[in-house]
PDB file of N, CA and C in Angstrom:
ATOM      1  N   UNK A   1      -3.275  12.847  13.857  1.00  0.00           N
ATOM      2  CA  UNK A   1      -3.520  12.126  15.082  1.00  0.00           C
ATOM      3  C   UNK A   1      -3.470  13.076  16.285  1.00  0.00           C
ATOM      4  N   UNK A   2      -2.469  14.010  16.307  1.00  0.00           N
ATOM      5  CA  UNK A   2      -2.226  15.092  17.046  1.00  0.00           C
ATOM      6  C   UNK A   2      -4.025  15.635  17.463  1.00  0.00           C
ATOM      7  N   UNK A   3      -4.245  16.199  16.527  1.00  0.00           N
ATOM      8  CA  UNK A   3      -5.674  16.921  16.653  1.00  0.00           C
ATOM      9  C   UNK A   3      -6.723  15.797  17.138  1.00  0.00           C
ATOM     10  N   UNK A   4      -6.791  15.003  16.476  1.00  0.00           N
ATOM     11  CA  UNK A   4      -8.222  14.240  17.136  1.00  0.00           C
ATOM     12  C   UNK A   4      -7.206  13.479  18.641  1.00  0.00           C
ATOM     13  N   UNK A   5      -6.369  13.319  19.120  1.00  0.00           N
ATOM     14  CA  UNK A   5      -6.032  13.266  20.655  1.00  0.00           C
ATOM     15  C   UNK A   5      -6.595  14.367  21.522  1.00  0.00           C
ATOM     16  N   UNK A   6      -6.267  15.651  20.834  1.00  0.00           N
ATOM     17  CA  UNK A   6      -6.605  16.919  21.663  1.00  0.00           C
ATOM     18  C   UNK A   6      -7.889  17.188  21.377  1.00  0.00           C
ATOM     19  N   UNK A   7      -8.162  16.688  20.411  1.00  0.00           N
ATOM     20  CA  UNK A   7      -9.953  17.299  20.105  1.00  0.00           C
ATOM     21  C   UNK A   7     -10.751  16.319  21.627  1.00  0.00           C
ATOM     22  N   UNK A   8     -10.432  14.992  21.804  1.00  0.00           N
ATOM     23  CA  UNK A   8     -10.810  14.046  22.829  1.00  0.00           C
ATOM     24  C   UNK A   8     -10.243  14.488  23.839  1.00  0.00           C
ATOM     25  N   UNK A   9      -9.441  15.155  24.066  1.00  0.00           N
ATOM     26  CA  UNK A   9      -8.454  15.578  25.607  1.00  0.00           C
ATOM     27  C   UNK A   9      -8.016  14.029  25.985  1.00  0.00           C
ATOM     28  N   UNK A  10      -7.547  13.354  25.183  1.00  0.00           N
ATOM     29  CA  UNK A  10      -7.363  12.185  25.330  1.00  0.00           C
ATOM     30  C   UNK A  10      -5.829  12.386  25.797  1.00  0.00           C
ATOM     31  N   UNK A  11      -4.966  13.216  25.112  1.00  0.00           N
ATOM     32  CA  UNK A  11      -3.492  13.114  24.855  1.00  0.00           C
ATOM     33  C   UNK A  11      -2.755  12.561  25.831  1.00  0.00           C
ATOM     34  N   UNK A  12      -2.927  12.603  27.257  1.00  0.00           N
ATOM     35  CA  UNK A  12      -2.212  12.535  28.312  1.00  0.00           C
ATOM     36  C   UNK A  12      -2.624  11.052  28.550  1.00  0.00           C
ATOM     37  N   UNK A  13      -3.614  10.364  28.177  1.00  0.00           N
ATOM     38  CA  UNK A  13      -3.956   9.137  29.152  1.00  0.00           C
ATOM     39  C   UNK A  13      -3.741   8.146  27.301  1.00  0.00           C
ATOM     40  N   UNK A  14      -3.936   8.296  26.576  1.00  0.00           N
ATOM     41  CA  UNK A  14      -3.915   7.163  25.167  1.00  0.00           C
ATOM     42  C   UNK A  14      -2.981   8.141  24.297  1.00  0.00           C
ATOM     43  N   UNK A  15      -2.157   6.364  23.756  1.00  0.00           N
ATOM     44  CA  UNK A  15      -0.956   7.080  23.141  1.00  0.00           C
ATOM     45  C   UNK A  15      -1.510   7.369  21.402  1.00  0.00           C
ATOM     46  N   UNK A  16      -1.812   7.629  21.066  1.00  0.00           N
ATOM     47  CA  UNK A  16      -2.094   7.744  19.412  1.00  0.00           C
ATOM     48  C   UNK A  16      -1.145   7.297  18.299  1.00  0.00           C
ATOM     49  N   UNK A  17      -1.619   6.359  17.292  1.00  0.00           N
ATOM     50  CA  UNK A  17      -0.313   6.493  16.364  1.00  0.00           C
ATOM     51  C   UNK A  17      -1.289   6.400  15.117  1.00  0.00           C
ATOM     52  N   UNK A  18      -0.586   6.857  14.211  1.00  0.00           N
ATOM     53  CA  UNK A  18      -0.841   6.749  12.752  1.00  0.00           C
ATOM     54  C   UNK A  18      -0.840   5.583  11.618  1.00  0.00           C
ATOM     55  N   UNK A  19      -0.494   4.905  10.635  1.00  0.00           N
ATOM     56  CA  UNK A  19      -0.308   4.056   9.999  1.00  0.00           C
ATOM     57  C   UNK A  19      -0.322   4.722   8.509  1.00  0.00           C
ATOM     58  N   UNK A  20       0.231   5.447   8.244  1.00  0.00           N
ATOM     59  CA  UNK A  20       0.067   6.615   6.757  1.00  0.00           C
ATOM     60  C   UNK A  20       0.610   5.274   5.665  1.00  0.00           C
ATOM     61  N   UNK A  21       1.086   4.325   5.408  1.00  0.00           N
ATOM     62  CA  UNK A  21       1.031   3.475   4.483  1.00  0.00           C
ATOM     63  C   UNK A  21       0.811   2.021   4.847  1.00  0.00           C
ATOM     64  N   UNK A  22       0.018   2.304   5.514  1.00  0.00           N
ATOM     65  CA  UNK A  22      -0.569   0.782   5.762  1.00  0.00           C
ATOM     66  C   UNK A  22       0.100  -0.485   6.275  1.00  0.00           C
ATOM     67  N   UNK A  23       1.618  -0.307   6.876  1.00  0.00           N
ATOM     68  CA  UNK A  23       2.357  -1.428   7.029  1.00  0.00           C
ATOM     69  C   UNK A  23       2.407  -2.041   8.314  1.00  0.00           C
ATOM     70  N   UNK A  24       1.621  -1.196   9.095  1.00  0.00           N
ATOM     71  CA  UNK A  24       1.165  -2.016  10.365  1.00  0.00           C
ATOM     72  C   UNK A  24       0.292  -2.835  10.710  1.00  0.00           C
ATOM     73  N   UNK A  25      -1.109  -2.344   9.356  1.00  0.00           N
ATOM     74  CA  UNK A  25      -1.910  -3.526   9.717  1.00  0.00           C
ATOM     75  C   UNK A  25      -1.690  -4.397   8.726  1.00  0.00           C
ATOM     76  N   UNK A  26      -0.597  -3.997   7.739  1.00  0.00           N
ATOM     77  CA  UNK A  26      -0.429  -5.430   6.976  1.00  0.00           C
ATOM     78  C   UNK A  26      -0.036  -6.513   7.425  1.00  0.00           C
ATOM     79  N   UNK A  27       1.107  -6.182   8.490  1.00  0.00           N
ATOM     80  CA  UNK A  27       2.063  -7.069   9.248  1.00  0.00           C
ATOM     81  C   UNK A  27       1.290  -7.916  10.342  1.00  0.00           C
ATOM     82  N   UNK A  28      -0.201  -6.874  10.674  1.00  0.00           N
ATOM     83  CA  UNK A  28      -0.915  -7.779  11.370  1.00  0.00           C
ATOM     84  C   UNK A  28      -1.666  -9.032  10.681  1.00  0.00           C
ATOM     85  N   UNK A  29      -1.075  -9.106   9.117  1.00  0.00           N
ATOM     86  CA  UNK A  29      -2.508  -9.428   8.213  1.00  0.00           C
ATOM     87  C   UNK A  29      -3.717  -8.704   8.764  1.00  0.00           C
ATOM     88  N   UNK A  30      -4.235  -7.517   8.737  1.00  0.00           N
ATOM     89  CA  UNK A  30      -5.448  -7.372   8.727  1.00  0.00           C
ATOM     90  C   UNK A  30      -5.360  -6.294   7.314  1.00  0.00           C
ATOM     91  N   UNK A  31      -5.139  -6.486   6.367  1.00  0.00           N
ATOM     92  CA  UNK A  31      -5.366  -5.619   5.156  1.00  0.00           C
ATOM     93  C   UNK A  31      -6.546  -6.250   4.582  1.00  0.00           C
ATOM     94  N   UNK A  32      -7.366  -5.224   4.041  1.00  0.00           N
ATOM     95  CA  UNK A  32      -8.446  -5.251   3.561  1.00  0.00           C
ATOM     96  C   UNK A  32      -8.403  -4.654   2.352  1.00  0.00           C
ATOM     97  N   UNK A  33      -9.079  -5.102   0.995  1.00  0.00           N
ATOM     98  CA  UNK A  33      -9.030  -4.918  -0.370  1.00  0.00           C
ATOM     99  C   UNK A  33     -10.743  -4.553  -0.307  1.00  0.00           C
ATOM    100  N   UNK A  34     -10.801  -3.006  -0.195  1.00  0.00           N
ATOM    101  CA  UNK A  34     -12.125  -2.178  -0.959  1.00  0.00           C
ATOM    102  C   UNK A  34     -11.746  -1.438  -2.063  1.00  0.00           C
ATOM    103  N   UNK A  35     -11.106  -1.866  -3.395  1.00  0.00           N
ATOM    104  CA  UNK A  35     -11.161  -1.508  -4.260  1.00  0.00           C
ATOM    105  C   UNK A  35     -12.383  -1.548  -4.914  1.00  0.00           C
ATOM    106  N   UNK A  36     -13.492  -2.507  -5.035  1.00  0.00           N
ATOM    107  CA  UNK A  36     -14.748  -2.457  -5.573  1.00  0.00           C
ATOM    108  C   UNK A  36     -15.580  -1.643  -5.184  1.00  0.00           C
ATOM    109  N   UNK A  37     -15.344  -1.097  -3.791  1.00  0.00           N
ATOM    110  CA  UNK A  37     -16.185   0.105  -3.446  1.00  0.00           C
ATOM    111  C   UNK A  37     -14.794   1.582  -3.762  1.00  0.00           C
ATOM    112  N   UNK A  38     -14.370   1.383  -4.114  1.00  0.00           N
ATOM    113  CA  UNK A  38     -13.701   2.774  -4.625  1.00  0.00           C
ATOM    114  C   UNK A  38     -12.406   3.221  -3.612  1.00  0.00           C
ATOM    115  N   UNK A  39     -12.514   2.682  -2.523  1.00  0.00           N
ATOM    116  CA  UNK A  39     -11.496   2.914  -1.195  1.00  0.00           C
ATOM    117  C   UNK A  39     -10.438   2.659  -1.143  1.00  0.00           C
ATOM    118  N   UNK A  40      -9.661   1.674  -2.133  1.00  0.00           N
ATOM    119  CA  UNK A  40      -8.694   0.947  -2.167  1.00  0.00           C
ATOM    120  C   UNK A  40      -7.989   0.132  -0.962  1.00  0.00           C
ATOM    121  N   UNK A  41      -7.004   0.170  -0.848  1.00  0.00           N
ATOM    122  CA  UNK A  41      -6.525  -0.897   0.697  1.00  0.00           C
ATOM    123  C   UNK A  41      -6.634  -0.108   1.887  1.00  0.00           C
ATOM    124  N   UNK A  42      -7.533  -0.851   2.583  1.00  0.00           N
ATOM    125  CA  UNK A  42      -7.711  -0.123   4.252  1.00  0.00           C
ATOM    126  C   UNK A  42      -7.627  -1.165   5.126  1.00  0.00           C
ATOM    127  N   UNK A  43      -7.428  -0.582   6.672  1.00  0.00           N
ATOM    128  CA  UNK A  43      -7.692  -1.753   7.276  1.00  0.00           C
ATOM    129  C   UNK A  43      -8.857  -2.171   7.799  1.00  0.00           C
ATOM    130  N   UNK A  44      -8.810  -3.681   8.303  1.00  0.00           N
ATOM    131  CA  UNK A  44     -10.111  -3.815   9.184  1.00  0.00           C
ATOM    132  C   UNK A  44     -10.303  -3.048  10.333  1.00  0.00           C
ATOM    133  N   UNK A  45     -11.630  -3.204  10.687  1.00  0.00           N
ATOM    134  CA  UNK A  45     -12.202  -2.415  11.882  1.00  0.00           C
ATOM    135  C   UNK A  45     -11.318  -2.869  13.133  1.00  0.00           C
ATOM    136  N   UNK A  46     -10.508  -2.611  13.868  1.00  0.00           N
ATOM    137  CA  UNK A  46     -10.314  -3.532  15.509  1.00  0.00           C
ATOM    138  C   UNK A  46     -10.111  -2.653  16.529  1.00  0.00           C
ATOM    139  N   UNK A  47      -9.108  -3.124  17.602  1.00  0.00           N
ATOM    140  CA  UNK A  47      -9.491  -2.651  18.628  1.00  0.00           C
ATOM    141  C   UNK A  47      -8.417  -3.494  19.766  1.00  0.00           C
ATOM    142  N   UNK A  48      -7.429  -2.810  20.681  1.00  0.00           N
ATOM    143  CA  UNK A  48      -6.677  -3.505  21.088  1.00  0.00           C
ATOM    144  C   UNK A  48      -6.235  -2.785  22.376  1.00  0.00           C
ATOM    145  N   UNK A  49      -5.862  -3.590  23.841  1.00  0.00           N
ATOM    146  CA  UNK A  49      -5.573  -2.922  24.816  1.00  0.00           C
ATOM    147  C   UNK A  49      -4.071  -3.563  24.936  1.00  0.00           C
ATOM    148  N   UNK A  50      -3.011  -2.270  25.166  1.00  0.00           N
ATOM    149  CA  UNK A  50      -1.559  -2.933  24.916  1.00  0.00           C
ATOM    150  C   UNK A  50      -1.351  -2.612  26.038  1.00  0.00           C
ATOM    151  N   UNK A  51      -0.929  -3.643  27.248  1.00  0.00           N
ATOM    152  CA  UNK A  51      -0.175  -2.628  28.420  1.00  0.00           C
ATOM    153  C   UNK A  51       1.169  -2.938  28.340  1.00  0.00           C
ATOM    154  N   UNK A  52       2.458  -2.082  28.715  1.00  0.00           N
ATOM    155  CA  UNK A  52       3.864  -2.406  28.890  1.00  0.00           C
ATOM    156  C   UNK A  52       4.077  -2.774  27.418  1.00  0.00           C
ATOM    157  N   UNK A  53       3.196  -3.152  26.424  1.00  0.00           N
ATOM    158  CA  UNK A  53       3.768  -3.568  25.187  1.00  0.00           C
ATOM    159  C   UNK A  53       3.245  -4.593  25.022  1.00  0.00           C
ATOM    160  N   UNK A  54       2.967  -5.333  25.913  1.00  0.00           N
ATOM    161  CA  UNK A  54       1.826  -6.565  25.720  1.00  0.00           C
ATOM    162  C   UNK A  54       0.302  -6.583  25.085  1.00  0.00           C
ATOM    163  N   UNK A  55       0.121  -6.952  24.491  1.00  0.00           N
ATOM    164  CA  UNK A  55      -1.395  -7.157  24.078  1.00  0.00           C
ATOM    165  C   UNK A  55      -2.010  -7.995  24.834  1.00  0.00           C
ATOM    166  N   UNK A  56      -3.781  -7.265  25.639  1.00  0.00           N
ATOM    167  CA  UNK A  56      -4.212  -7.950  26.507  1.00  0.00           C
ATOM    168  C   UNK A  56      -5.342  -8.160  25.794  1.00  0.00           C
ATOM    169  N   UNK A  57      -6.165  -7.276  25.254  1.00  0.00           N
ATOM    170  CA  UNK A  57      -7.190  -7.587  24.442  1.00  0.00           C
ATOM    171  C   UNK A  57      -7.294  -7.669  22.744  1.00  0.00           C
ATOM    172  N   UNK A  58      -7.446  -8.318  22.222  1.00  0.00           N
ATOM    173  CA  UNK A  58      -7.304  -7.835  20.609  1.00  0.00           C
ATOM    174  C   UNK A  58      -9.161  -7.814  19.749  1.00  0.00           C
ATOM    175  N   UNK A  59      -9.499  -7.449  19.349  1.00  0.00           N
ATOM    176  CA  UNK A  59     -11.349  -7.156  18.767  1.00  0.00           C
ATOM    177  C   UNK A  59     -10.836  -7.054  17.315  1.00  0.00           C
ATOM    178  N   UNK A  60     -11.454  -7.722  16.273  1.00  0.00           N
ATOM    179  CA  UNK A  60     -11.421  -7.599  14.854  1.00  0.00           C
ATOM    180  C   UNK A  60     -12.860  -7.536  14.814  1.00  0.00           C
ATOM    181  N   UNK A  61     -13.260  -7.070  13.650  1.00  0.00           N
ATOM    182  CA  UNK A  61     -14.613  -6.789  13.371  1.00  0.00           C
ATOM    183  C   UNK A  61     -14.801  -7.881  12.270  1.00  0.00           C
ATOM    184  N   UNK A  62     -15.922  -8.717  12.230  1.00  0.00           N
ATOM    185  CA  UNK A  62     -16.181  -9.172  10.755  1.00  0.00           C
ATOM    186  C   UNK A  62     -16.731  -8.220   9.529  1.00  0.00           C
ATOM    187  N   UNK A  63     -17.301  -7.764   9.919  1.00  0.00           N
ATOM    188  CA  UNK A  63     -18.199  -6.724   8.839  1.00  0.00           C
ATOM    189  C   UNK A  63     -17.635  -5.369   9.224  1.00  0.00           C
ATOM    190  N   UNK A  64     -16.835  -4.764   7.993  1.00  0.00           N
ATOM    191  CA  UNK A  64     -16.293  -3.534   7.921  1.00  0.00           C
ATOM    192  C   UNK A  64     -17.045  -2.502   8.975  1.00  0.00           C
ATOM    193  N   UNK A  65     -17.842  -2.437   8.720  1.00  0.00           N
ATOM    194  CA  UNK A  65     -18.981  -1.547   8.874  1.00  0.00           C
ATOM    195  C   UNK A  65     -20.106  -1.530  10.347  1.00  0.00           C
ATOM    196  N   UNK A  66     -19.288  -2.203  10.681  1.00  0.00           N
ATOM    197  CA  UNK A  66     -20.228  -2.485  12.207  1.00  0.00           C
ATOM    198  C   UNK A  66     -19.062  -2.418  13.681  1.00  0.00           C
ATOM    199  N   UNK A  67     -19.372  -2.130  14.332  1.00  0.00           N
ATOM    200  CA  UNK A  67     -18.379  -1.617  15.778  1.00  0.00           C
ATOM    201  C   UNK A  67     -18.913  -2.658  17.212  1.00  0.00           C
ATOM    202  N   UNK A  68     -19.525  -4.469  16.422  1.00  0.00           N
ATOM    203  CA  UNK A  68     -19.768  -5.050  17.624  1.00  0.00           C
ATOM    204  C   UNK A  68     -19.284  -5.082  18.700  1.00  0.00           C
ATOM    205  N   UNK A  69     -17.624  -5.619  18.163  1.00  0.00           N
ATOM    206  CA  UNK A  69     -16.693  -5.742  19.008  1.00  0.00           C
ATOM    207  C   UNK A  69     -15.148  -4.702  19.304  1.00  0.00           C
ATOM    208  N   UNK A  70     -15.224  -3.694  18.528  1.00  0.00           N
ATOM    209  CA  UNK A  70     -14.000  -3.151  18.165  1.00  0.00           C
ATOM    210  C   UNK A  70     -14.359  -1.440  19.011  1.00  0.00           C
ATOM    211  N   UNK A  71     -15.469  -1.366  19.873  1.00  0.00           N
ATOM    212  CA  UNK A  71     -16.369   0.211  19.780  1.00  0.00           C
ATOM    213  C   UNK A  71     -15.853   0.579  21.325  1.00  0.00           C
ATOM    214  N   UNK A  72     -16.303   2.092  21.339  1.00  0.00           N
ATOM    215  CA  UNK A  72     -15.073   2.465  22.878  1.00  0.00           C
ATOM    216  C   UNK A  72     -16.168   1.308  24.126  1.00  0.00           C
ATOM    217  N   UNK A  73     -17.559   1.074  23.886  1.00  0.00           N
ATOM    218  CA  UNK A  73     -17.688   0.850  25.009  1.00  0.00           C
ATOM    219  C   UNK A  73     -17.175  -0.813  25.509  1.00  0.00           C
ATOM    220  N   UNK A  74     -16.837  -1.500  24.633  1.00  0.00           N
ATOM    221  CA  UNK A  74     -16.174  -3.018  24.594  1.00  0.00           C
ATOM    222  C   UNK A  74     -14.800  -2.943  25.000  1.00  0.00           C
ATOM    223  N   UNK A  75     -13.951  -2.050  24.289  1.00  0.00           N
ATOM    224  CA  UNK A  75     -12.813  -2.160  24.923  1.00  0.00           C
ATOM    225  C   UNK A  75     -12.403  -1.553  26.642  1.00  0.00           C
ATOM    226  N   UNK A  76     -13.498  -0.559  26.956  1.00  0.00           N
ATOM    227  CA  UNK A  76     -13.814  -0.084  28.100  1.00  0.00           C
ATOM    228  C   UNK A  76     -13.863  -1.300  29.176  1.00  0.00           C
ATOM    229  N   UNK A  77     -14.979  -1.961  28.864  1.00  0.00           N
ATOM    230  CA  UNK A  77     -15.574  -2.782  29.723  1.00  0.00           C
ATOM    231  C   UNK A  77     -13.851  -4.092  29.757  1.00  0.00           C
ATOM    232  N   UNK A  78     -13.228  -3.867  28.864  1.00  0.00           N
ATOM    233  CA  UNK A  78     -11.694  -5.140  29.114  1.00  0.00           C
ATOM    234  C   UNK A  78     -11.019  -4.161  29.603  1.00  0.00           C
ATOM    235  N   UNK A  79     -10.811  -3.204  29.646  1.00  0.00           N
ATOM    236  CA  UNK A  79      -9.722  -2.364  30.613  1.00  0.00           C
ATOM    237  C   UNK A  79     -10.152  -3.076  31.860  1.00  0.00           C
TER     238      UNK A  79
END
């Protein structure tokens, strides 16, 4: 996470975090079962603006694979 913050020069303005066993988006229920495509448990696509700790915006994607609602320029436009 370190590197792709600094690869974006993001580090100073977005906080980055990881999820290395999956128990954050489980707890959100958003776990996703792609074992039939070979991937095993990942999460869904989303997208969320937290201020103070609050959640102001939340974006789930329906289709793995698509960034309708979850993509930088959507959550941009809710900042």
């Amino acid at each position: 996470m370190n590197v792709w913050a600094s690869k974006l020069k993001a580090k100073d303005m977005i906080d980055f975090y990881g999820d290395f066993d999956g128990s954050f988006h489980k707890s959100l229920e958003l776990g996703k079962d792609l074992f039939a495509a070979l991937l095993g448990p990942r999460s869904q696509r989303w997208s969320a603006c937290v201020v103070d700790g609050k959640v102001k915006t939340f974006n789930v994607e329906g289709v793995p694979s698509e960034f309708k609602v979850s993509g930088a320029e959507v959550i941009l436009e809710q900042i």
